[in-house]
Every structure is written in structure tokens, then in C-alpha cells.
Protein backbone atom coordinates (compact mmCIF):
# COMPACT_ATOMS: atom_id res chain seq x y z
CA UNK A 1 -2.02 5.35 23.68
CA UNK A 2 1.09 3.89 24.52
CA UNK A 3 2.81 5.66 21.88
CA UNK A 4 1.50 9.25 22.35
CA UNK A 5 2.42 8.74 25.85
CA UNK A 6 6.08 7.48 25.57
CA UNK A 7 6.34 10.42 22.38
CA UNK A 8 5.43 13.11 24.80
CA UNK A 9 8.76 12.72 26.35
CA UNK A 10 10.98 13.67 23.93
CA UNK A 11 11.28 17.03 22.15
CA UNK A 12 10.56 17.50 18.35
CA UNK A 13 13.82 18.67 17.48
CA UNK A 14 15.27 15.74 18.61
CA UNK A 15 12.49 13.25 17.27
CA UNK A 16 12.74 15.08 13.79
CA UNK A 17 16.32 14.07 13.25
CA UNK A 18 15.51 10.21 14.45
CA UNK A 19 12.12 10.45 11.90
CA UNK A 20 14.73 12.03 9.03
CA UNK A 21 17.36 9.09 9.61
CA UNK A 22 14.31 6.41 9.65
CA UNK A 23 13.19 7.53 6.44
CA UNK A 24 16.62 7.15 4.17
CA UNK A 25 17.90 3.95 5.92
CA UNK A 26 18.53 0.81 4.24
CA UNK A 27 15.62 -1.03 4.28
CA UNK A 28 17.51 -4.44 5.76
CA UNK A 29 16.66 -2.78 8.90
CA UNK A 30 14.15 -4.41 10.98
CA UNK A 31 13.96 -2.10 13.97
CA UNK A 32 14.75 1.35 14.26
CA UNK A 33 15.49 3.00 17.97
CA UNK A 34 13.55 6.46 18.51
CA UNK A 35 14.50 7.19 21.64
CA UNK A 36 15.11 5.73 25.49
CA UNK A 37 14.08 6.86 28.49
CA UNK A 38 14.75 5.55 32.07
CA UNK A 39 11.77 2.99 31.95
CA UNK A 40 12.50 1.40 28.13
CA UNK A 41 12.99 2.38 24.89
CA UNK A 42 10.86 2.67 21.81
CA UNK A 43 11.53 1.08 18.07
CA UNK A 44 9.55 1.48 14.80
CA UNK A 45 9.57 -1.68 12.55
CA UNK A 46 10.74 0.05 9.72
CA UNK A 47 9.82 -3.34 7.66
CA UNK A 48 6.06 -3.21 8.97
CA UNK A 49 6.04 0.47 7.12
CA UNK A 50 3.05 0.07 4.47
CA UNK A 51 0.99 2.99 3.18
CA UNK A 52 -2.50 2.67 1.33
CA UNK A 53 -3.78 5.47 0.09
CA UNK A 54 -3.86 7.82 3.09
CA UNK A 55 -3.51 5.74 5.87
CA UNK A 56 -0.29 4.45 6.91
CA UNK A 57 0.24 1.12 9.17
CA UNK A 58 3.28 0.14 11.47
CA UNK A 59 4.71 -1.49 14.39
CA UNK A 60 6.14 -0.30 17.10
CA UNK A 61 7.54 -1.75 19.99
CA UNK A 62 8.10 -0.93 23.68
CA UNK A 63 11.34 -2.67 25.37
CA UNK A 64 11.33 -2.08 28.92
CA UNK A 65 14.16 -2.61 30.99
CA UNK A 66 12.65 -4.16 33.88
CA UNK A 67 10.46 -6.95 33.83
CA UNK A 68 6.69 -5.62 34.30
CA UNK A 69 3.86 -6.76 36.98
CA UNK A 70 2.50 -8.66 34.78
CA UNK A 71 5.76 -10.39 33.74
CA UNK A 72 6.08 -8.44 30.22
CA UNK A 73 9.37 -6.88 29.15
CA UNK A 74 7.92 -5.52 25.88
CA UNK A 75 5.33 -4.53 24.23
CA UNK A 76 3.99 -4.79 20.04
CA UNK A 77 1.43 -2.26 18.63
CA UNK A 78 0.11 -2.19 15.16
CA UNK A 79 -1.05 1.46 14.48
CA UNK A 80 -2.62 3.43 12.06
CA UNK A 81 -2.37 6.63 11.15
CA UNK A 82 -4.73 8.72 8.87
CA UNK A 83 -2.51 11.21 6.99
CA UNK A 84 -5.75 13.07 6.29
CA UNK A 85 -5.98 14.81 9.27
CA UNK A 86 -3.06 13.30 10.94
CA UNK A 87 -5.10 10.95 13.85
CA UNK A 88 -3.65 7.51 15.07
CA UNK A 89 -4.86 4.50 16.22
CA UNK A 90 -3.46 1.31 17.85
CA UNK A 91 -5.20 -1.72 16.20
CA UNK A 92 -3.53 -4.42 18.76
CA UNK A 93 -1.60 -5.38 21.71
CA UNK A 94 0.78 -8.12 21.92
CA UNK A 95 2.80 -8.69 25.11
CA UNK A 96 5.71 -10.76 25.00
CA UNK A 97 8.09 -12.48 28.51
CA UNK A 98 11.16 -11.24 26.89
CA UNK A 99 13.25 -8.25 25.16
CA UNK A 100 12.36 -7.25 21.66
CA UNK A 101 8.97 -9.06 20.80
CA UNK A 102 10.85 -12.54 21.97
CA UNK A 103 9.87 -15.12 24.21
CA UNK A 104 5.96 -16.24 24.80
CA UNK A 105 3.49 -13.91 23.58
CA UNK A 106 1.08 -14.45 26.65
CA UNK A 107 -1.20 -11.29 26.12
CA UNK A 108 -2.73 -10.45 22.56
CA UNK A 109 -5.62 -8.03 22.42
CA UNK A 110 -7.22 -5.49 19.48
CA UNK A 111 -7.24 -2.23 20.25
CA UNK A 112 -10.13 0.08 20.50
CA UNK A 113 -11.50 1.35 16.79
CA UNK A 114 -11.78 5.26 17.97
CA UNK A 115 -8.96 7.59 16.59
CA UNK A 116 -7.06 10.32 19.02
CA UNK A 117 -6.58 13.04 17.26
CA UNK A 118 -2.54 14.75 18.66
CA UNK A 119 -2.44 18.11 19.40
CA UNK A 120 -0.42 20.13 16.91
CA UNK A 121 3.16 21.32 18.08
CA UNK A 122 3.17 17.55 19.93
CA UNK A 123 5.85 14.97 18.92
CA UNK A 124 3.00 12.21 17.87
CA UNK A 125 1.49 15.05 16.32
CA UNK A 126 4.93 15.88 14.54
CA UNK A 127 5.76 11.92 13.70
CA UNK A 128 2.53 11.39 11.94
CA UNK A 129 3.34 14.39 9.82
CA UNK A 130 6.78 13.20 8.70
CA UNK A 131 5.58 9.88 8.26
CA UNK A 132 2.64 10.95 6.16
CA UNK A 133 5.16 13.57 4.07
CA UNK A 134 8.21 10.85 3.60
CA UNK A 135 6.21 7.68 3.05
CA UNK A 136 5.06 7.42 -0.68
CA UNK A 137 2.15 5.23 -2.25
């Protein structure tokens, strides 16, 4: 949810070029920047890429730039997308006291089963499609 959310606030042109890059880099890369936005900014863990079949898994991670409620400054999800009809779903939650997945991981929670299904022309809609296309088995 977190993801479709964040995606919505970026245009596709602009998210297509960031997918395009992700795809050829050099695979040392651990964490790839999509985009920032006042609140945080959002990486893909280009290293947690893994495709089976038709379903492809990954991390991404939410860095926000001010310390939440709740004490969290960012954010892990493992999701899954089904390239067969191009739904997503986030699998689990980790919450973590500092920048970049660092610090004490105080919250860890699965996510719910159900898949969300983006509406075509949207950027989740547009990432799952690139990702599906430019990932191989």
C-alpha cells in the first residue's frame, strides 16, 4: 500500500527513465533511489530482485526525513508482484529507528495475503510492467 501510494506521486515519464536505469546497472548496487518527495524518498533493493516463474519479489524501502510518531525513520517491504496480470502485494513490514533499514528494527509485521490490482496508465501500474518485461527467469 505504501508503495502504490508514494508511486502515485510521480509521473510515468519520469519513473520510466529511473525503472530503465535500474534495470542495466551494475549489480554491486544495493539500493537504487526512485524518486524523493518532501516527506522521504523511496529505494528498490536492486539485490533483493528475484523472479520465479511469473511472480517477481523485492524490497523496497521508505527513508523519511523526519523521524515518525512512532519513532521510525524508515520503512522495509517485501512485495510481490504477479506479472500475470500485473497485481502487487506487500508480504511484510519492518520498521527500523534509523535511516536506510539501520538501527533497531522495533516493528516487524506480514502483510495482508490479498493482491491490489493498479489501475492501468498508473505509475505502480507502469513499474510492475517494466519490471515484469526487463526481469528474466
Amino acid at each position: 500500500m505504501v508503495f502504490l501510494i508514494i508511486l502515485s506521486l510521480i509521473t510515468m515519464k519520469y519513473f520510466f527513465i529511473i525503472i530503465f536505469c535500474l534495470i542495466s546497472i551494475n549489480s554491486h548496487a544495493a539500493w537504487f533511489m526512485l524518486f524523493s518527495i518532501h516527506s522521504g524518498d523511496l529505494y528498490l533493493e536492486t539485490d533483493s530482485i528475484e523472479r520465479n516463474n511469473n511472480k517477481i519479489l523485492f524490497t523496497q524501502l521508505v527513508n523519511y526525513k523526519k523521524k515518525q510518531p512512532n519513532g521510525m525513520l524508515s520503512l522495509k517491504v517485501l512485495s510481490e508482484i504477479n506479472c500475470k496480470n500485473l497485481s502487487i502485494r506487500e508480504l511484510k513490514y519492518m520498521a527500523f529507528s534509523k535511516n536506510m533499514g539501520l538501527g533497531e528494527k522495533f516493528y516487524e509485521k506480514e502483510g495482508k495475503q490479498s493482491w491490489k490490482y493498479p489501475k492501468k496508465g498508473s505509475s505502480s501500474f507502469f513499474v510492475n510492467e517494466i519490471l515484469c518485461d526487463r526481469i528474466s527467469f
